[in-house]
C-alpha atoms as a PDB file:
ATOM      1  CA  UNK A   1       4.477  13.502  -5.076  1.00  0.00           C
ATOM      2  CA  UNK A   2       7.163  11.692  -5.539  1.00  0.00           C
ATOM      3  CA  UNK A   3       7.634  10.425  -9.655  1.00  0.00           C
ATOM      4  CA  UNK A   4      10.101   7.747 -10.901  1.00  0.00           C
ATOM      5  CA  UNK A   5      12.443   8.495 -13.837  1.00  0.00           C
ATOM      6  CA  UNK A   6      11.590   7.622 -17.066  1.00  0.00           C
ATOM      7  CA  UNK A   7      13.207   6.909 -20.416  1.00  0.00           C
ATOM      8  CA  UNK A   8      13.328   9.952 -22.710  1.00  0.00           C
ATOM      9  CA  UNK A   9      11.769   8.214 -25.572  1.00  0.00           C
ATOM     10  CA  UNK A  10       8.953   6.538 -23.197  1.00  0.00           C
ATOM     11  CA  UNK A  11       5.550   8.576 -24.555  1.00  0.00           C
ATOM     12  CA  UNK A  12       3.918   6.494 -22.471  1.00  0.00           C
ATOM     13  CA  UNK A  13       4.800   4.786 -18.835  1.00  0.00           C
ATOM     14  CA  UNK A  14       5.780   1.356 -19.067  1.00  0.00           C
ATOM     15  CA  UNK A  15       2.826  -0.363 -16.915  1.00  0.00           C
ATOM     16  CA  UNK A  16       5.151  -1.253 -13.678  1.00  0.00           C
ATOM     17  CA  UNK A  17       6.615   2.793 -14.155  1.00  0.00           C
ATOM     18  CA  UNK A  18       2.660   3.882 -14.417  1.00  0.00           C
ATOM     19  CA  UNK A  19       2.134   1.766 -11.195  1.00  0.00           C
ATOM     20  CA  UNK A  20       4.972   3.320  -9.249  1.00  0.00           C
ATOM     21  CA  UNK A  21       3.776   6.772 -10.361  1.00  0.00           C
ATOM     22  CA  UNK A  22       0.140   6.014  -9.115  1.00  0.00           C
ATOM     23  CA  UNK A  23       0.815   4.824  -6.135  1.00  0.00           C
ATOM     24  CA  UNK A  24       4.095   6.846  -4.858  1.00  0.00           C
ATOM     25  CA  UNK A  25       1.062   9.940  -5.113  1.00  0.00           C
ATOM     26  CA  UNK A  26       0.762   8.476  -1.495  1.00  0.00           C
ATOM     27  CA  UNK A  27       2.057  10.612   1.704  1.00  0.00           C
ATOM     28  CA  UNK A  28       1.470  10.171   5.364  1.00  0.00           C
ATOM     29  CA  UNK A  29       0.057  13.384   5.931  1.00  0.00           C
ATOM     30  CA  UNK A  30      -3.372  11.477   4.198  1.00  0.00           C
ATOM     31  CA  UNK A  31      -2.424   7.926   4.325  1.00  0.00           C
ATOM     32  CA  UNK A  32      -0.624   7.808   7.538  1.00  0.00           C
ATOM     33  CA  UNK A  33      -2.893  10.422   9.010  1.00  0.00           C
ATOM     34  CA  UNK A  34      -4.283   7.631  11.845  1.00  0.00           C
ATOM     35  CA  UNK A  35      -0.399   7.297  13.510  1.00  0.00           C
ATOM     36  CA  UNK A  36       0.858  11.061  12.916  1.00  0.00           C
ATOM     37  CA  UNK A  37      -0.270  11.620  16.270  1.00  0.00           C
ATOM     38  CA  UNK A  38       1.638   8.801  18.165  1.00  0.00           C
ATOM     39  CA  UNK A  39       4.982  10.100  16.222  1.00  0.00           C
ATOM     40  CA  UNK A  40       7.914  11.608  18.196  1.00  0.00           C
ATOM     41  CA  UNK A  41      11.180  12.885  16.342  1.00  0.00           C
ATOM     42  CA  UNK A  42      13.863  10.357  18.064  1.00  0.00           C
ATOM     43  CA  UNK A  43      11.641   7.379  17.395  1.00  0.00           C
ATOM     44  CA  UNK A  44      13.300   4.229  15.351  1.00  0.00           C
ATOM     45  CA  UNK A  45      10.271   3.362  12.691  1.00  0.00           C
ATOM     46  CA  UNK A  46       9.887  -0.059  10.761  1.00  0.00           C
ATOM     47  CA  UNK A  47       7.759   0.447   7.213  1.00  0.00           C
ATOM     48  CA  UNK A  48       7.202  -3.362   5.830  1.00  0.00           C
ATOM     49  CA  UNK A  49       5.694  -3.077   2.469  1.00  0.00           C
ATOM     50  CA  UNK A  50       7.089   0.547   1.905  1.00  0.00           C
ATOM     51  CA  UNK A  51       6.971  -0.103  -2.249  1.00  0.00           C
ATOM     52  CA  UNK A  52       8.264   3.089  -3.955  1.00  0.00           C
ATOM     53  CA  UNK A  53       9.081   4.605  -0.694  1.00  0.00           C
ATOM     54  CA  UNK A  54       6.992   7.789  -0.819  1.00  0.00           C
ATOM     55  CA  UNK A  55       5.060   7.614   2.916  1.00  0.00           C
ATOM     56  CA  UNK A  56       8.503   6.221   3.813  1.00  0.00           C
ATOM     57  CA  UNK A  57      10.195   8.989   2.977  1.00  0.00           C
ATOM     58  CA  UNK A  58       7.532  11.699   4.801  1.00  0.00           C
ATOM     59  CA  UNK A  59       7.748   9.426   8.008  1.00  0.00           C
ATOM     60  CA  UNK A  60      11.436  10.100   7.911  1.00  0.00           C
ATOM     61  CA  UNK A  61      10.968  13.613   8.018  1.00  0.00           C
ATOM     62  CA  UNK A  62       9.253  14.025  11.255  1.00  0.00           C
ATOM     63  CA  UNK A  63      11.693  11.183  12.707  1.00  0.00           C
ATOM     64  CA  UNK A  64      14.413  13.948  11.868  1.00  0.00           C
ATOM     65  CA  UNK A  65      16.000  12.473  15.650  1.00  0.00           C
ATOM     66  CA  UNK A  66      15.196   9.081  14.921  1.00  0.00           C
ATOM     67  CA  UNK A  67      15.753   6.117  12.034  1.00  0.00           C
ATOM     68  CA  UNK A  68      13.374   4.871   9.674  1.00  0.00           C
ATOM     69  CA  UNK A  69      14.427   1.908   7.422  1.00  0.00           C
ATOM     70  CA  UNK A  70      11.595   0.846   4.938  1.00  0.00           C
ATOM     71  CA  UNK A  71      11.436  -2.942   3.454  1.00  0.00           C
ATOM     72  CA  UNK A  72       9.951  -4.439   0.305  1.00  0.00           C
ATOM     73  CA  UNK A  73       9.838  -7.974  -0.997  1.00  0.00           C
ATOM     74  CA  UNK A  74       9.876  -6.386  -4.553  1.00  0.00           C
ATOM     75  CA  UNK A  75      13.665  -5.280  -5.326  1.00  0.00           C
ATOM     76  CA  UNK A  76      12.510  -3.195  -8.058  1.00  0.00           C
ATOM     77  CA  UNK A  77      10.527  -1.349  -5.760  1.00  0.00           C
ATOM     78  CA  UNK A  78      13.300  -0.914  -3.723  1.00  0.00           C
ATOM     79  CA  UNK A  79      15.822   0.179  -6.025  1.00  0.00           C
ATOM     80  CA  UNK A  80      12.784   3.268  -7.020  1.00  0.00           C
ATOM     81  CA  UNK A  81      12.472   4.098  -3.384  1.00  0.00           C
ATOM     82  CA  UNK A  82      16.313   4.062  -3.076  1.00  0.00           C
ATOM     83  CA  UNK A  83      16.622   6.417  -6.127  1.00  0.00           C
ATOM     84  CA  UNK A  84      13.986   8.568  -4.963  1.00  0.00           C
ATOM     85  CA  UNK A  85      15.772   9.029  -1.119  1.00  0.00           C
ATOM     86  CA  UNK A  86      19.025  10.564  -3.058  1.00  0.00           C
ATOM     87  CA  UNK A  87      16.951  13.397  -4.678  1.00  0.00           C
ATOM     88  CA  UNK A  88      15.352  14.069  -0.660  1.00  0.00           C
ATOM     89  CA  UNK A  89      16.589  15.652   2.172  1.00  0.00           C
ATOM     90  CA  UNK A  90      15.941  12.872   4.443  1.00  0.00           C
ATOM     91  CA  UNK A  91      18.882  11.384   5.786  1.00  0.00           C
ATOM     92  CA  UNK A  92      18.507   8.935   8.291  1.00  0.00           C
ATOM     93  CA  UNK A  93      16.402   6.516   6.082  1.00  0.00           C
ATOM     94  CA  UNK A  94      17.327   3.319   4.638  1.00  0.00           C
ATOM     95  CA  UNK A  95      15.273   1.062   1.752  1.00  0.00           C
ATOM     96  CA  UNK A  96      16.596  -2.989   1.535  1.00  0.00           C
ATOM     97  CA  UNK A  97      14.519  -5.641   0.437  1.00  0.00           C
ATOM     98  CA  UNK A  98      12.926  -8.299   2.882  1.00  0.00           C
ATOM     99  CA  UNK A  99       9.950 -10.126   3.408  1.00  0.00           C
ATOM    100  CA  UNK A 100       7.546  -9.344   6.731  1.00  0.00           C
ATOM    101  CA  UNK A 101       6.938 -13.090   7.694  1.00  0.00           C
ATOM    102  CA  UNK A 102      10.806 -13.195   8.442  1.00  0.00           C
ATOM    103  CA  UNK A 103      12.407 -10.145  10.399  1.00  0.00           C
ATOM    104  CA  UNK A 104      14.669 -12.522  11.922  1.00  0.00           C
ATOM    105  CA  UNK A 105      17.687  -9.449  10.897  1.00  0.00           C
ATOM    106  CA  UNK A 106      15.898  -7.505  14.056  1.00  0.00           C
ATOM    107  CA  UNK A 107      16.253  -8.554  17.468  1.00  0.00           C
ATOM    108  CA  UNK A 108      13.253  -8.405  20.310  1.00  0.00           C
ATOM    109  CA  UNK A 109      12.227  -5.018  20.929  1.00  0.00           C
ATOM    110  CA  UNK A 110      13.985  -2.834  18.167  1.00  0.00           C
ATOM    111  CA  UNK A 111      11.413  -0.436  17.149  1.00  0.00           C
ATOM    112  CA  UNK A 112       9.300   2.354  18.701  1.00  0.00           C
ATOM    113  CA  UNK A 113       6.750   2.214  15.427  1.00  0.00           C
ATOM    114  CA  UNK A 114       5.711  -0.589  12.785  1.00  0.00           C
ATOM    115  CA  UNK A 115       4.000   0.620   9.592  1.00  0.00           C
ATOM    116  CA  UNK A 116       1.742  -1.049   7.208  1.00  0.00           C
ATOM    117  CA  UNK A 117       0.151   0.933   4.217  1.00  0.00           C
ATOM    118  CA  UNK A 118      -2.107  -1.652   3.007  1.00  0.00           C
ATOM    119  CA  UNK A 119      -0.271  -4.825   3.437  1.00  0.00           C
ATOM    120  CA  UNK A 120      -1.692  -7.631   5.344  1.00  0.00           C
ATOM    121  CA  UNK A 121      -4.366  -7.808   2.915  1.00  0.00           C
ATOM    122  CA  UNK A 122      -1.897  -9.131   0.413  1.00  0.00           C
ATOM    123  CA  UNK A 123      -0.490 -11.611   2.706  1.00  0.00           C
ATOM    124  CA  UNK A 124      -1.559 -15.383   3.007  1.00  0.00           C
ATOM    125  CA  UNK A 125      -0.229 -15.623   6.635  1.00  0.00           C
ATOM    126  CA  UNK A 126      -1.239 -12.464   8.413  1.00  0.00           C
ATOM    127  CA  UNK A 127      -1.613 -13.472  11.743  1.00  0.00           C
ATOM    128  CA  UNK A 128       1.672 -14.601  11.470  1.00  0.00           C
ATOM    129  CA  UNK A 129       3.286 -11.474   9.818  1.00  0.00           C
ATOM    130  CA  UNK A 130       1.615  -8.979  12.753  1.00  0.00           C
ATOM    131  CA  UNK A 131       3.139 -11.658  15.315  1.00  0.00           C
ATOM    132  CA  UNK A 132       6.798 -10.773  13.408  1.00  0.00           C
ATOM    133  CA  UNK A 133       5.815  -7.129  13.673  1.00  0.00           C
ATOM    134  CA  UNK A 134       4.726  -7.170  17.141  1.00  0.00           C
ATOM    135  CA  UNK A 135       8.015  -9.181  18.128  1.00  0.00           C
ATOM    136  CA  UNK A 136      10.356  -6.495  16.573  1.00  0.00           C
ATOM    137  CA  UNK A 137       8.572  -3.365  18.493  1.00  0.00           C
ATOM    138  CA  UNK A 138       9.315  -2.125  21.609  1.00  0.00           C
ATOM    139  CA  UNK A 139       7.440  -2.639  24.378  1.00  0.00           C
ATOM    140  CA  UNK A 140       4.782   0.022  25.016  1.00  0.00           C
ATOM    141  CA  UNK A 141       5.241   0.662  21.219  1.00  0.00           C
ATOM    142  CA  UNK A 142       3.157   1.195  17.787  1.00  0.00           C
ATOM    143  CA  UNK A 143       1.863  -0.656  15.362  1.00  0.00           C
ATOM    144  CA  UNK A 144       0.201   1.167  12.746  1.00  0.00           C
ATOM    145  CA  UNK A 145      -1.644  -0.319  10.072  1.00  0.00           C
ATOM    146  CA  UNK A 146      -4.225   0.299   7.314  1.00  0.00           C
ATOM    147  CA  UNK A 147      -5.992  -1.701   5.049  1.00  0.00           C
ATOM    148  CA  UNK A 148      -8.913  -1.237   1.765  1.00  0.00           C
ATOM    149  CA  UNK A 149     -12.350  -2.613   3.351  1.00  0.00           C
ATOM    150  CA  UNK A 150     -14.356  -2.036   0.146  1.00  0.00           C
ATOM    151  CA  UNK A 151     -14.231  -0.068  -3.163  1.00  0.00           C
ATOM    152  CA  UNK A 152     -17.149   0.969  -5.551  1.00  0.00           C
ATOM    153  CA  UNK A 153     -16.812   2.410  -9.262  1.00  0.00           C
ATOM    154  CA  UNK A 154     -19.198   4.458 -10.531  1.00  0.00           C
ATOM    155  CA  UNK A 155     -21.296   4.867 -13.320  1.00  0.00           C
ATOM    156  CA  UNK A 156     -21.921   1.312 -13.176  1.00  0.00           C
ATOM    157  CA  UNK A 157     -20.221  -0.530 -16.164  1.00  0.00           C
ATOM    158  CA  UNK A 158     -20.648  -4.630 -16.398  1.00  0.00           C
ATOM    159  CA  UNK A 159     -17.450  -5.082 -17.747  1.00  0.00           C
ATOM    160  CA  UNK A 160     -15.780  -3.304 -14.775  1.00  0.00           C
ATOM    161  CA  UNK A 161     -17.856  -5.229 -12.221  1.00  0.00           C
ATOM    162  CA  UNK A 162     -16.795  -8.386 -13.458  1.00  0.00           C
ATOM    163  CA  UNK A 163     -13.373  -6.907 -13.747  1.00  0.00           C
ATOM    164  CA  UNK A 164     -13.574  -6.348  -9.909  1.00  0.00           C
ATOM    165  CA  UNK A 165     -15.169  -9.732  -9.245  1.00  0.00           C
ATOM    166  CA  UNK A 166     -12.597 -11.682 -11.412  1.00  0.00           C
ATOM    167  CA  UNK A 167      -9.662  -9.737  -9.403  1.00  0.00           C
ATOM    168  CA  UNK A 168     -10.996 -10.390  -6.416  1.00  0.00           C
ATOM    169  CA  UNK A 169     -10.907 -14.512  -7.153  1.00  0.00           C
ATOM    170  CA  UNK A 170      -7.830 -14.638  -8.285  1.00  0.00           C
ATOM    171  CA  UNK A 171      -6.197 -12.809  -4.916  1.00  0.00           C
ATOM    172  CA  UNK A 172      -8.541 -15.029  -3.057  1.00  0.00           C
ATOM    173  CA  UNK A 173      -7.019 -17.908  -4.933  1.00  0.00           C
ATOM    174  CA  UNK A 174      -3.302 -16.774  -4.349  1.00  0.00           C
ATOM    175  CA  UNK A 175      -4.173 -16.955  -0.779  1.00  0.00           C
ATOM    176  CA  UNK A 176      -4.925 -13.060  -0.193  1.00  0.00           C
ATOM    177  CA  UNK A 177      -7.836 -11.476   1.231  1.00  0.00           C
ATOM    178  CA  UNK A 178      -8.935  -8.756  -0.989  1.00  0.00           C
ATOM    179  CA  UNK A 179     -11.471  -6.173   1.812  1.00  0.00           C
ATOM    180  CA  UNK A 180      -9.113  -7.555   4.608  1.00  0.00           C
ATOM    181  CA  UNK A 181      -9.667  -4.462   6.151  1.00  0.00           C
ATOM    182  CA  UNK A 182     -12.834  -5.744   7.245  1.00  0.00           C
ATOM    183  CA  UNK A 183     -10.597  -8.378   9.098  1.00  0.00           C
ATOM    184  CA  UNK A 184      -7.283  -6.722  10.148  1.00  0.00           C
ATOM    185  CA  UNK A 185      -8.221  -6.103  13.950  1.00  0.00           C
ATOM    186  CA  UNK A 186      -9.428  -9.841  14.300  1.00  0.00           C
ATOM    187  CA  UNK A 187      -5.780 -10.509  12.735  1.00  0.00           C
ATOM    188  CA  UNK A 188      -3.607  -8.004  15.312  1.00  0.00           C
ATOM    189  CA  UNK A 189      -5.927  -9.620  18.585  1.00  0.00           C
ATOM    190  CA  UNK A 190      -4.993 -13.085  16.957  1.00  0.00           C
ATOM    191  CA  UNK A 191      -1.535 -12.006  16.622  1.00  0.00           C
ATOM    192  CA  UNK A 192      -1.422 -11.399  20.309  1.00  0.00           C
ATOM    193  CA  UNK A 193      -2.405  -7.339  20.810  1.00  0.00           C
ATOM    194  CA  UNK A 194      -5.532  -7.270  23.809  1.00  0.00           C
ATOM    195  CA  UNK A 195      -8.633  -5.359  22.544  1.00  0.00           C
ATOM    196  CA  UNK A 196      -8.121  -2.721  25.317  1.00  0.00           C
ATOM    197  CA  UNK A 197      -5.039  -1.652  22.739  1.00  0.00           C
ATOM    198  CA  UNK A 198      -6.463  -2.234  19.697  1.00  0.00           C
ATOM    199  CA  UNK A 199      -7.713   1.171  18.120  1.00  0.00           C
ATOM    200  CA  UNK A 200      -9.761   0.687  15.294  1.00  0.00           C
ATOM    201  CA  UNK A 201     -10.969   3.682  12.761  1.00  0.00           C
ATOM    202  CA  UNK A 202     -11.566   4.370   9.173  1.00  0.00           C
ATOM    203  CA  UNK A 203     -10.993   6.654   6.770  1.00  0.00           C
ATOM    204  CA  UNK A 204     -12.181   7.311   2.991  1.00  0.00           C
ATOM    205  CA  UNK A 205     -10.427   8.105  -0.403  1.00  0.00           C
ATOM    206  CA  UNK A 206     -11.931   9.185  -3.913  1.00  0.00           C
ATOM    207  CA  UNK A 207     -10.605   9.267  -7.369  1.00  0.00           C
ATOM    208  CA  UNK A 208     -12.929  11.491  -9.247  1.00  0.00           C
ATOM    209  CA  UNK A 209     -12.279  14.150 -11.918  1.00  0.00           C
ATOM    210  CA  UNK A 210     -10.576  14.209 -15.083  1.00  0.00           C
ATOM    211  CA  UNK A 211      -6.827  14.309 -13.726  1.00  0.00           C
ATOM    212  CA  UNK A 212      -7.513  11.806 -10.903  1.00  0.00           C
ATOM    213  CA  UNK A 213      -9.255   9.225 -13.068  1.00  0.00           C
ATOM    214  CA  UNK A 214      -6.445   9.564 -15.592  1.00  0.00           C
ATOM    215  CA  UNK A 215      -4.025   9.007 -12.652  1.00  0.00           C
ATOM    216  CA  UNK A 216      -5.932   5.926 -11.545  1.00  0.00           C
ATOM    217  CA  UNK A 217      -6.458   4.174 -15.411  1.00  0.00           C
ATOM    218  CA  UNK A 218      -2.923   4.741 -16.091  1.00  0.00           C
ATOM    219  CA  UNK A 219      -1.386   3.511 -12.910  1.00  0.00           C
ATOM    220  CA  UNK A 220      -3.546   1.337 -11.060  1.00  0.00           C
ATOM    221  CA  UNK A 221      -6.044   0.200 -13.758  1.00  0.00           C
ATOM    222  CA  UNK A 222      -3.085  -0.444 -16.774  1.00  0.00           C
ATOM    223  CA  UNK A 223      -1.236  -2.188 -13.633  1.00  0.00           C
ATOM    224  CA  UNK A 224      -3.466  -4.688 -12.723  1.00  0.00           C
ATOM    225  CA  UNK A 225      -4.442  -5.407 -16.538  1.00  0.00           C
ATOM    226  CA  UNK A 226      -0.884  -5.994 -17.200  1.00  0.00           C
ATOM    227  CA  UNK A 227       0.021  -7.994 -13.920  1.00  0.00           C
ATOM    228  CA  UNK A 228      -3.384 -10.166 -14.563  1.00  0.00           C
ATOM    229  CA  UNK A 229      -2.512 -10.630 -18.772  1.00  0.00           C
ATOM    230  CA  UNK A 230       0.733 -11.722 -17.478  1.00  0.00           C
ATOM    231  CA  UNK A 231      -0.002 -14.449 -14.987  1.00  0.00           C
ATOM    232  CA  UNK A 232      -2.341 -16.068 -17.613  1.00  0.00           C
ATOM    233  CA  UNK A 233      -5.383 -14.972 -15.950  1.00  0.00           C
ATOM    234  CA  UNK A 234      -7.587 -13.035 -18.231  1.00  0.00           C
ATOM    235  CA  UNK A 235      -6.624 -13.243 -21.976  1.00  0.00           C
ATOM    236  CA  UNK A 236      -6.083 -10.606 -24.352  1.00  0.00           C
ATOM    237  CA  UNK A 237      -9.909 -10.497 -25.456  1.00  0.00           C
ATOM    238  CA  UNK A 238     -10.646  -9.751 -21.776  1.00  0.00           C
ATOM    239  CA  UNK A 239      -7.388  -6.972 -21.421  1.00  0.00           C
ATOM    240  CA  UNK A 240      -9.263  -5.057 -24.328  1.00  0.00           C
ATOM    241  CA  UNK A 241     -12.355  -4.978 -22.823  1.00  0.00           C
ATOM    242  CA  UNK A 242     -11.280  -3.940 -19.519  1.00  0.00           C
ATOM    243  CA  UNK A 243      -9.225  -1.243 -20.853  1.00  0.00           C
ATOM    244  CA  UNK A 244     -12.086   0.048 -22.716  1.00  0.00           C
ATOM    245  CA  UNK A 245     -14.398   0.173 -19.707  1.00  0.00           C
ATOM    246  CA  UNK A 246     -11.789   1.803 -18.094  1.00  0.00           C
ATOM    247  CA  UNK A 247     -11.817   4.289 -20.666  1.00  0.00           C
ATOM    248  CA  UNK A 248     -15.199   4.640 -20.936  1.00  0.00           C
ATOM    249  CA  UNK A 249     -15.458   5.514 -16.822  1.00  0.00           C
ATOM    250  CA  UNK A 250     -12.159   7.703 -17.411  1.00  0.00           C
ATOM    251  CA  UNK A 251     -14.338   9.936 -19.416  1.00  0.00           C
ATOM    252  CA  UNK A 252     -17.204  10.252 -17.671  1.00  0.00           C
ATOM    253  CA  UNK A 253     -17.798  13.160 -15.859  1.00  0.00           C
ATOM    254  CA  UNK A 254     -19.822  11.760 -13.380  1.00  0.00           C
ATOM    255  CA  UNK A 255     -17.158   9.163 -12.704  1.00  0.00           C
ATOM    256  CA  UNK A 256     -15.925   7.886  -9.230  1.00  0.00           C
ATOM    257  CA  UNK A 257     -14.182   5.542  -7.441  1.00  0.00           C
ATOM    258  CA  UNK A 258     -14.588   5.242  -3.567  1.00  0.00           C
ATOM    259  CA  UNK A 259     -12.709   3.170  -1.677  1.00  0.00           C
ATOM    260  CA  UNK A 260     -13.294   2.690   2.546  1.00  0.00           C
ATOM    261  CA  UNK A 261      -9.730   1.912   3.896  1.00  0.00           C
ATOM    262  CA  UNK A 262      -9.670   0.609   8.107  1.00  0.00           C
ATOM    263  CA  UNK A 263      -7.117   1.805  10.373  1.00  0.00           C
ATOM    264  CA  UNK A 264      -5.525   0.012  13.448  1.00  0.00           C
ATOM    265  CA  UNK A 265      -2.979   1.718  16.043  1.00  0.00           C
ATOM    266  CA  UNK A 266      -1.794  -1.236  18.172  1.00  0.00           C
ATOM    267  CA  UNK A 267      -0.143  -1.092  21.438  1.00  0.00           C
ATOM    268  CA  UNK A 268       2.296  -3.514  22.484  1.00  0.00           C
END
């Protein structure tokens, strides 16, 4: 796990340091699992979307021959992911910030791999961000993504349904598409990738006891309440509830959150 530096006096994660934390708990070996098999040492990898750089960082490892340069439109993101590759032994890996719908920086043809750890989901233009992707990689080479399909929460709690329907509108309204797993493989054939190289899987992740739904309330849950409060859509009435429910489903012992991720290894 890789864990972003906090200030001495900070009892408690700011919410974007809480996110970070949460989320750079990711590592290929489980959430690049699908395109660890297509992986050879001296390959050249692209990782749009990389955030705090932890499955970045792993990918560079077993490219120990190769390059791996990871980009993020967030350049607070990057400047964690940057920190974090000084305190690794990974070398030949690089963290700048840039947006996938313009690679124009890369010629034709540059890379043997392109990853995506649950990032078309988030965009309004996909088809148009896997054509970008597919432009950049070699021919003959990878594009590996993965995307959340569906997620349940356990016990069921009303205020943590409508917290999940309410989140879900307002991505839909900024033009994402929250489950676009459910609709990444109709994006890559769009995009220009024949079904005969389209592989399509799945795999499955949990949060459930104590530590993990700590992990999850602090970083993901306190995220999103802060990121929604901010934007103006839910108010503070709403922020209390939510982070009650999540409190309540925190401590429960029967407590779980299941989430169904797809996965896509593309051929060019």
């Amino acid at each position: 796990m890789y864990k972003i530096k906090t200030d001495s006096h900070e009892i408690v994660p700011s919410p974007f340091n809480a996110m970070v934390n949460y989320f750079n708990k990711r590592n290929a070996a489980v959430h690049a699992a699908h395109l660890l098999p297509y992986l050879r040492p001296d390959f050249r990898l692209l990782d749009v979307g990389c955030g705090g750089g932890s499955i970045t960082l792993d990918l560079a490892r077993i490219l120990k021959n190769g390059h791996t340069i990871g980009l993020d439109v967030e350049r607070n993101l990057i400047s964690v992911a940057q920190e974090l590759s000084t305190s690794t032994d990974a070398k030949n890996v690089e963290f700048d910030v840039g947006n996938v719908h313009d690679l124009s920086r890369f010629g034709d043809e540059t890379f043997d791999v392109v990853h995506a750890h649950q990032v078309t989901l988030h965009l309004e233009n996909p088809v148009g961000a896997i054509k970008e992707m597919r432009r950049v990689l070699k021919t003959g080479g990878i594009l590996a993504l993965r995307d959340n399909s569906s997620m349940i929460v356990t016990p069921t709690i009303p205020a943590l349904d409508h917290y999940m329907l309410k989140f879900r509108d307002w991505h839909r309204s900024l033009g994402k598409h929250p489950g676009g797993g459910l609709q990444h493989h109709l994006w890559a054939h769009q995009a220009g990738f024949s079904w005969d190289k389209i592989t399509m899987d799945s795999d499955a992740w949990e949060e459930s006891g104590q530590q993990s739904r700590s992990d999850w309330v602090l970083g993901a849950g306190r995220g999103w309440n802060g990121t929604a409060l901010k934007a103006g859509v839910i108010t503070e009435e709403e922020n209390a509830e939510w982070t009650a429910a999540w409190k309540e489903w925190e401590d429960a012992a029967d407590g779980r959150l299941m989430a169904l991720d797809s996965t896509l290894i593309c051929i060019k």
